[in-house]
PDB file of N, CA and C in Angstrom:
ATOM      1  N   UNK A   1       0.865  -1.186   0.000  1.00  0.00           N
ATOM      2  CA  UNK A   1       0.000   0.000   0.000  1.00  0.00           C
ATOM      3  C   UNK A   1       0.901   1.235   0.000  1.00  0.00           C
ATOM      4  N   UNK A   2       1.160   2.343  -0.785  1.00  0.00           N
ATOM      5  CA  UNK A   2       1.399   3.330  -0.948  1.00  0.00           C
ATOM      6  C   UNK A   2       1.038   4.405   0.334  1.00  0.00           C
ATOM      7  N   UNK A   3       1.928   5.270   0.384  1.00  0.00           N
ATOM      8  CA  UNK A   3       1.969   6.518   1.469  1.00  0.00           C
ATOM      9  C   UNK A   3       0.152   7.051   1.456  1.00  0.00           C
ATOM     10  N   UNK A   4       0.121   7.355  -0.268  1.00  0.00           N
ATOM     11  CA  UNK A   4      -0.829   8.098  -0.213  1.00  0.00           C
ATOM     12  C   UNK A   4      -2.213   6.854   0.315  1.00  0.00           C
ATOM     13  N   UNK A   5      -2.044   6.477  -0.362  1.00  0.00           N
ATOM     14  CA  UNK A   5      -3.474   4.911  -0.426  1.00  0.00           C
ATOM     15  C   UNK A   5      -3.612   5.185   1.577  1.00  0.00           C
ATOM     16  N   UNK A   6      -2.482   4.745   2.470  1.00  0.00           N
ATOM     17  CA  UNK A   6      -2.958   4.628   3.374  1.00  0.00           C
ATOM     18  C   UNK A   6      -2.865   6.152   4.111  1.00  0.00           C
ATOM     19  N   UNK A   7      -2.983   7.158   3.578  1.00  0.00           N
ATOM     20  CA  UNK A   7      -3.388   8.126   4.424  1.00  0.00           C
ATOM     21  C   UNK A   7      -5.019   8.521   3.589  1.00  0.00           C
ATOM     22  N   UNK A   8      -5.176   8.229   2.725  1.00  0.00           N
ATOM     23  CA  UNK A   8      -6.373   8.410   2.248  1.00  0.00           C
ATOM     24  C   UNK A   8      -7.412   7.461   3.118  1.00  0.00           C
ATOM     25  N   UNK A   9      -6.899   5.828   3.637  1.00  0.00           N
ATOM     26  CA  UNK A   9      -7.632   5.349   4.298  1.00  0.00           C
ATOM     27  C   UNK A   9      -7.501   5.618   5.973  1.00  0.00           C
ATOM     28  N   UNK A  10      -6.290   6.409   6.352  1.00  0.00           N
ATOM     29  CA  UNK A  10      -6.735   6.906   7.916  1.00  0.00           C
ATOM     30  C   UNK A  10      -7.833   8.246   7.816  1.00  0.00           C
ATOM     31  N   UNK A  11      -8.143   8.990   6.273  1.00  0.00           N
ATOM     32  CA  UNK A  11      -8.470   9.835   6.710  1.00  0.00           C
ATOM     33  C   UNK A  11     -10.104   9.551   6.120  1.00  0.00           C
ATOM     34  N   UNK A  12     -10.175   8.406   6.024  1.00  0.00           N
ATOM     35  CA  UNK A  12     -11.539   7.721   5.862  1.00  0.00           C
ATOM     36  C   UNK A  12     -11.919   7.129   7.209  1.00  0.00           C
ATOM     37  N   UNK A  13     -11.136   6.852   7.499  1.00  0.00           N
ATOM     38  CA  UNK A  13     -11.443   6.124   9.271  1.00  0.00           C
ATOM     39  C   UNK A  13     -11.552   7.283  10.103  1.00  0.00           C
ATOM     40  N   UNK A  14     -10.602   8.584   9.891  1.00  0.00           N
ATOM     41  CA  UNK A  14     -10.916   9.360  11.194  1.00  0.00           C
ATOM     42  C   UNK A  14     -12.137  10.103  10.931  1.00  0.00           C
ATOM     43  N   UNK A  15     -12.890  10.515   9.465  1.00  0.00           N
ATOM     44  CA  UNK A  15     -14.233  10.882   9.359  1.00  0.00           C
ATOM     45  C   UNK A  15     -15.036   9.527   9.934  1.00  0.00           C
ATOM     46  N   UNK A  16     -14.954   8.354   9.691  1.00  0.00           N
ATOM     47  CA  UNK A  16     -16.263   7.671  10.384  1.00  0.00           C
ATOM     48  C   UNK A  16     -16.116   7.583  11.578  1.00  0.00           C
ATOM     49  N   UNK A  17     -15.038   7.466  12.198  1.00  0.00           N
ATOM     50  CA  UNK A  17     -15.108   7.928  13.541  1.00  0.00           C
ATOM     51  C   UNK A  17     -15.427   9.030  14.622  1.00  0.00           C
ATOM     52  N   UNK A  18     -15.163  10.300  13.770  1.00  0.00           N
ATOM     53  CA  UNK A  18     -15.711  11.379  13.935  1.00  0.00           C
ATOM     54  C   UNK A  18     -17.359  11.683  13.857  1.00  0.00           C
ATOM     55  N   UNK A  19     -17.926  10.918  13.213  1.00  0.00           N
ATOM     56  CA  UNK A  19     -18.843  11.399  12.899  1.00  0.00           C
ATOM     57  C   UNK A  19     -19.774  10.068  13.194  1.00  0.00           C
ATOM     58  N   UNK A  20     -19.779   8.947  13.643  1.00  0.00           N
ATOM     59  CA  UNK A  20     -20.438   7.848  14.643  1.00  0.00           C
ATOM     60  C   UNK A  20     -20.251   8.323  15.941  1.00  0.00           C
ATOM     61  N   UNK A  21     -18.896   8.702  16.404  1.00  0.00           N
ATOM     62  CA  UNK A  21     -18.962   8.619  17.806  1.00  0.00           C
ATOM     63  C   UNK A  21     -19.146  10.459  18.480  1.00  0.00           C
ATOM     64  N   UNK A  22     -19.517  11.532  17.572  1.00  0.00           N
ATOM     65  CA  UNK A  22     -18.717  12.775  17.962  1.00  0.00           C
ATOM     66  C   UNK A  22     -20.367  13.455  17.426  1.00  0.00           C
ATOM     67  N   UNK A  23     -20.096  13.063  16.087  1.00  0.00           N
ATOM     68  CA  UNK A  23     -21.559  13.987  15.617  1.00  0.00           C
ATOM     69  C   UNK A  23     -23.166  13.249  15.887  1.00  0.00           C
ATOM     70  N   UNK A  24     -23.062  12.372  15.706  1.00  0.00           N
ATOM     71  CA  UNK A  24     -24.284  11.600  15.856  1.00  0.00           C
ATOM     72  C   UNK A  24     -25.173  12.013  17.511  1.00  0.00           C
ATOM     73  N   UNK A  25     -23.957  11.638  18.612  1.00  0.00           N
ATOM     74  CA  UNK A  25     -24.680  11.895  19.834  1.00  0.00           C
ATOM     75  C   UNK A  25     -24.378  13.364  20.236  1.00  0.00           C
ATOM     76  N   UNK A  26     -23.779  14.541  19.885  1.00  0.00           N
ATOM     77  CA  UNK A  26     -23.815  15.292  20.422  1.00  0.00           C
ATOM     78  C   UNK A  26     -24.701  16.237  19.972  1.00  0.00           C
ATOM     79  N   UNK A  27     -25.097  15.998  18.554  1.00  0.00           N
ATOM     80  CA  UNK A  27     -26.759  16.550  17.677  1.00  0.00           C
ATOM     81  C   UNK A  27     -27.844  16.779  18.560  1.00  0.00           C
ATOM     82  N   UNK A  28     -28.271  15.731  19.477  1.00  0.00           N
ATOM     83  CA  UNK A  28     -29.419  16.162  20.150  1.00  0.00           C
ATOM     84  C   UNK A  28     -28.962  16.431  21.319  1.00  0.00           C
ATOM     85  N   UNK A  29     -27.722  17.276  21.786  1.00  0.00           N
ATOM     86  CA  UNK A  29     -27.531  18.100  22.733  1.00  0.00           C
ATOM     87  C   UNK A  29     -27.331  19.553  21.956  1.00  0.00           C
ATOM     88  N   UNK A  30     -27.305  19.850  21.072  1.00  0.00           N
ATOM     89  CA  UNK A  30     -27.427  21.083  20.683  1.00  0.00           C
ATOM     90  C   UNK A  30     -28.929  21.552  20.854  1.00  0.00           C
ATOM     91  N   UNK A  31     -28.792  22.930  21.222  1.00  0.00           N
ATOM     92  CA  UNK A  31     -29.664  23.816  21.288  1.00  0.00           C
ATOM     93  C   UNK A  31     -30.812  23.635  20.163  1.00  0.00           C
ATOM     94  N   UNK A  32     -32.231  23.516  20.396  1.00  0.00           N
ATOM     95  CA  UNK A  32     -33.044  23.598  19.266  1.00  0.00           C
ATOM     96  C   UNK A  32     -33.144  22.589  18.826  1.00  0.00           C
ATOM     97  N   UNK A  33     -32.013  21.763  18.722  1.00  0.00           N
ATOM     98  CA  UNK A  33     -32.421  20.491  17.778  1.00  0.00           C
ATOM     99  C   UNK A  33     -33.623  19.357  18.875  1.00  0.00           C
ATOM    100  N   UNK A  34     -34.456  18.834  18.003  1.00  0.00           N
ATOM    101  CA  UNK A  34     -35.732  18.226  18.750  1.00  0.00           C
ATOM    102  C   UNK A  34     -35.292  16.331  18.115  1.00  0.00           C
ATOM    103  N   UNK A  35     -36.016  15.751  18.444  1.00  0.00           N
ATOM    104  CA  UNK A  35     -36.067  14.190  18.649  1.00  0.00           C
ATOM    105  C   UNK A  35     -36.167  13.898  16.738  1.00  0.00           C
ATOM    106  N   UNK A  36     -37.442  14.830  16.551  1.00  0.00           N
ATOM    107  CA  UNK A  36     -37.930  14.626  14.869  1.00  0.00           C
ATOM    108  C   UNK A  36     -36.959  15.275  14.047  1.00  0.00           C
ATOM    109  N   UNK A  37     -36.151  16.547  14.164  1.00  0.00           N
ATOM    110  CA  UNK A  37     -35.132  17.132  13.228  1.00  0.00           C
ATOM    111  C   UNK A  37     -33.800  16.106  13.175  1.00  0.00           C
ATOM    112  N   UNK A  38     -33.869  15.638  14.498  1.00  0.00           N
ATOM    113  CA  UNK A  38     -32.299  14.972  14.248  1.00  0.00           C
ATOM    114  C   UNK A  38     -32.021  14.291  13.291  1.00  0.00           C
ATOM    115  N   UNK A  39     -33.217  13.536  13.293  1.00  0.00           N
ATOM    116  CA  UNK A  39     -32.323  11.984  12.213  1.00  0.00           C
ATOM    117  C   UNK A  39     -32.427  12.897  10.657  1.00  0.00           C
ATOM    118  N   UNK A  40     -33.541  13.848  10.674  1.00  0.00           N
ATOM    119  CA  UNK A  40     -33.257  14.709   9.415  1.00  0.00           C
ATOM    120  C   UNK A  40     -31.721  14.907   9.272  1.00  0.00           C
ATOM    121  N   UNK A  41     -31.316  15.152  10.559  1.00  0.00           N
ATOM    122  CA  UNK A  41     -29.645  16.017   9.797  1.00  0.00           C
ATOM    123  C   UNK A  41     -28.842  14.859   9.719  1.00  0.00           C
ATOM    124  N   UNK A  42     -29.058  13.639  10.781  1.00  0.00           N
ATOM    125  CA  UNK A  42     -28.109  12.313  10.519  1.00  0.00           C
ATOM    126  C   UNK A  42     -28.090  11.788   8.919  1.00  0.00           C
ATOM    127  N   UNK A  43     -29.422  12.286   8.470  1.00  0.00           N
ATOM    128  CA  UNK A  43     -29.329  11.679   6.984  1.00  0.00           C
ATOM    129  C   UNK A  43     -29.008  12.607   6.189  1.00  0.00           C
ATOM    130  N   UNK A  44     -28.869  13.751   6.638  1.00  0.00           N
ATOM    131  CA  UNK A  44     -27.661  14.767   5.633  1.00  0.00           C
ATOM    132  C   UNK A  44     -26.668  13.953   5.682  1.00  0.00           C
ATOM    133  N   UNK A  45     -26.086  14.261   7.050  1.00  0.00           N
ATOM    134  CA  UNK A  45     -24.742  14.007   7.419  1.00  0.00           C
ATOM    135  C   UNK A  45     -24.354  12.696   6.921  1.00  0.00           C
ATOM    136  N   UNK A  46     -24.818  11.578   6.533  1.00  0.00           N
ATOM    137  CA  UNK A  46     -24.552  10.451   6.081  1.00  0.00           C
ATOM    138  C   UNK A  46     -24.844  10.466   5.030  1.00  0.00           C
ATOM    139  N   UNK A  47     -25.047  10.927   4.136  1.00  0.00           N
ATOM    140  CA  UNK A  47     -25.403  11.228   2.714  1.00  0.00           C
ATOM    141  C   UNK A  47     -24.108  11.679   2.132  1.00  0.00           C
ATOM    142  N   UNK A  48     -23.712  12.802   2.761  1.00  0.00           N
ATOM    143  CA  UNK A  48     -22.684  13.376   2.845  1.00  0.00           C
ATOM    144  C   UNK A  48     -21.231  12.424   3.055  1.00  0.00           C
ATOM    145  N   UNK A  49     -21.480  11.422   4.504  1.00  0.00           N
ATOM    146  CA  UNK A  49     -20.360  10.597   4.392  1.00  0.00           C
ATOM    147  C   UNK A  49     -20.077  10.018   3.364  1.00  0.00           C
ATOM    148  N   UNK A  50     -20.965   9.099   3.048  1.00  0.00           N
ATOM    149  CA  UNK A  50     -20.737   8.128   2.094  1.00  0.00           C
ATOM    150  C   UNK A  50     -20.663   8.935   0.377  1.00  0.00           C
ATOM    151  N   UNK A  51     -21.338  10.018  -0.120  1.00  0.00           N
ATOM    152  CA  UNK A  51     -20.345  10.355  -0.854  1.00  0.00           C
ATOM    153  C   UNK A  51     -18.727  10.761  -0.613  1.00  0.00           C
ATOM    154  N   UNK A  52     -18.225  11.165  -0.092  1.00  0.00           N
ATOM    155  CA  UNK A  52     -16.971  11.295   0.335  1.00  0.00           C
ATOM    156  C   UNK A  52     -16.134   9.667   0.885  1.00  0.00           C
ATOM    157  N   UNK A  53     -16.868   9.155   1.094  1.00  0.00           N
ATOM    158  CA  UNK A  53     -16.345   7.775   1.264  1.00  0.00           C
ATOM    159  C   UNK A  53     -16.193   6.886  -0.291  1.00  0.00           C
ATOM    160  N   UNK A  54     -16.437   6.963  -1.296  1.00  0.00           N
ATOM    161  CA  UNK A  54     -17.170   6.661  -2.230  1.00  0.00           C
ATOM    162  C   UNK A  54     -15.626   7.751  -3.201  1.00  0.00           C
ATOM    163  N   UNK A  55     -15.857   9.020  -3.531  1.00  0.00           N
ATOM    164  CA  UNK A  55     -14.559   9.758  -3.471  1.00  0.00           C
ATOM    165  C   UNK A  55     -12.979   9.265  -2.873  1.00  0.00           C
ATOM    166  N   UNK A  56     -13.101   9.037  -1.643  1.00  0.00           N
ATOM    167  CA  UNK A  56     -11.933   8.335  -0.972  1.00  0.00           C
ATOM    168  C   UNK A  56     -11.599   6.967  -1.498  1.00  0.00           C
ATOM    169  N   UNK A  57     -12.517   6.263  -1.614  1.00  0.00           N
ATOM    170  CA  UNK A  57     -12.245   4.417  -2.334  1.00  0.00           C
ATOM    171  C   UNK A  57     -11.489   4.935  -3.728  1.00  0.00           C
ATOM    172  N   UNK A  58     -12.017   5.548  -4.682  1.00  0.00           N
ATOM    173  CA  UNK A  58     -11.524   5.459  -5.822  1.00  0.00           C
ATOM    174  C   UNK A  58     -10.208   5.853  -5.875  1.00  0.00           C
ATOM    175  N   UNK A  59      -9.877   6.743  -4.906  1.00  0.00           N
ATOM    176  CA  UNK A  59      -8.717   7.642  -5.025  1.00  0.00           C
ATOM    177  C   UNK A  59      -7.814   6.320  -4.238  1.00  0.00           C
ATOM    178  N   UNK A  60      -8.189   5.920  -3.218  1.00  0.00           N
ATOM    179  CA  UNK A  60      -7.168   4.845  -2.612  1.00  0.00           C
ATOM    180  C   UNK A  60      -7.123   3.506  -3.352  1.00  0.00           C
ATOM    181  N   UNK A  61      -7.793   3.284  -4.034  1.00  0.00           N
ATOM    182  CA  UNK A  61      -7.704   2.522  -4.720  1.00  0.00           C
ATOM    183  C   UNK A  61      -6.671   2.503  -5.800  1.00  0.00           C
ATOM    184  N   UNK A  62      -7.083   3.759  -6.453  1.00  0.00           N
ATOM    185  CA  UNK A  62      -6.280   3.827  -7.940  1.00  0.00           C
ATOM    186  C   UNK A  62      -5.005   4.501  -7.382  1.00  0.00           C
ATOM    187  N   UNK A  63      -4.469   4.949  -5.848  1.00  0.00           N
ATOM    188  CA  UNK A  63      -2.918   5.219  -5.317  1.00  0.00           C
ATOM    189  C   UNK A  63      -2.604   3.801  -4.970  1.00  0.00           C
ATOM    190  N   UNK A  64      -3.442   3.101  -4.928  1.00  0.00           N
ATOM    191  CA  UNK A  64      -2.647   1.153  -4.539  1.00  0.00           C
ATOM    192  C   UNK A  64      -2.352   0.877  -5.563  1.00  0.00           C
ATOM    193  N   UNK A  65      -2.900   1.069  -6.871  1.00  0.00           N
ATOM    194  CA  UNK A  65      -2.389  -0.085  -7.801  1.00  0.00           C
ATOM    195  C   UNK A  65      -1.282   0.540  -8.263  1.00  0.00           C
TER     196      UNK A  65
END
């Protein structure tokens, strides 16, 4: 695996980690946000991951081969 390949995949791991353990539960401690808006923004926010995850594969992929 190449320099780049595996920093492309720590920096795929430190967004899902960031954002399972950091954004998910601290959403409904923000101000305003209610029980029914949240999962609205979880499914931004994961919409969002997985394009960028999806971006990241190709790129680590095609720095491995």
């Amino acid at each position: 695996m190449t320099e780049l390949a595996a920093g492309l995949t720590c920096l795929w791991l430190g967004m899902v980690l960031g954002i399972s353990f950091l954004e998910a539960p601290l959403k409904f401690r923000a101000p305003g946000v209610t029980v029914p808006t949240g999962p609205g923004i979880g499914r931004i926010v994961f919409r969002a991951l997985n394009r960028a995850e999806v971006v990241l594969a190709v790129l680590a992929l095609t720095a491995g081969a």
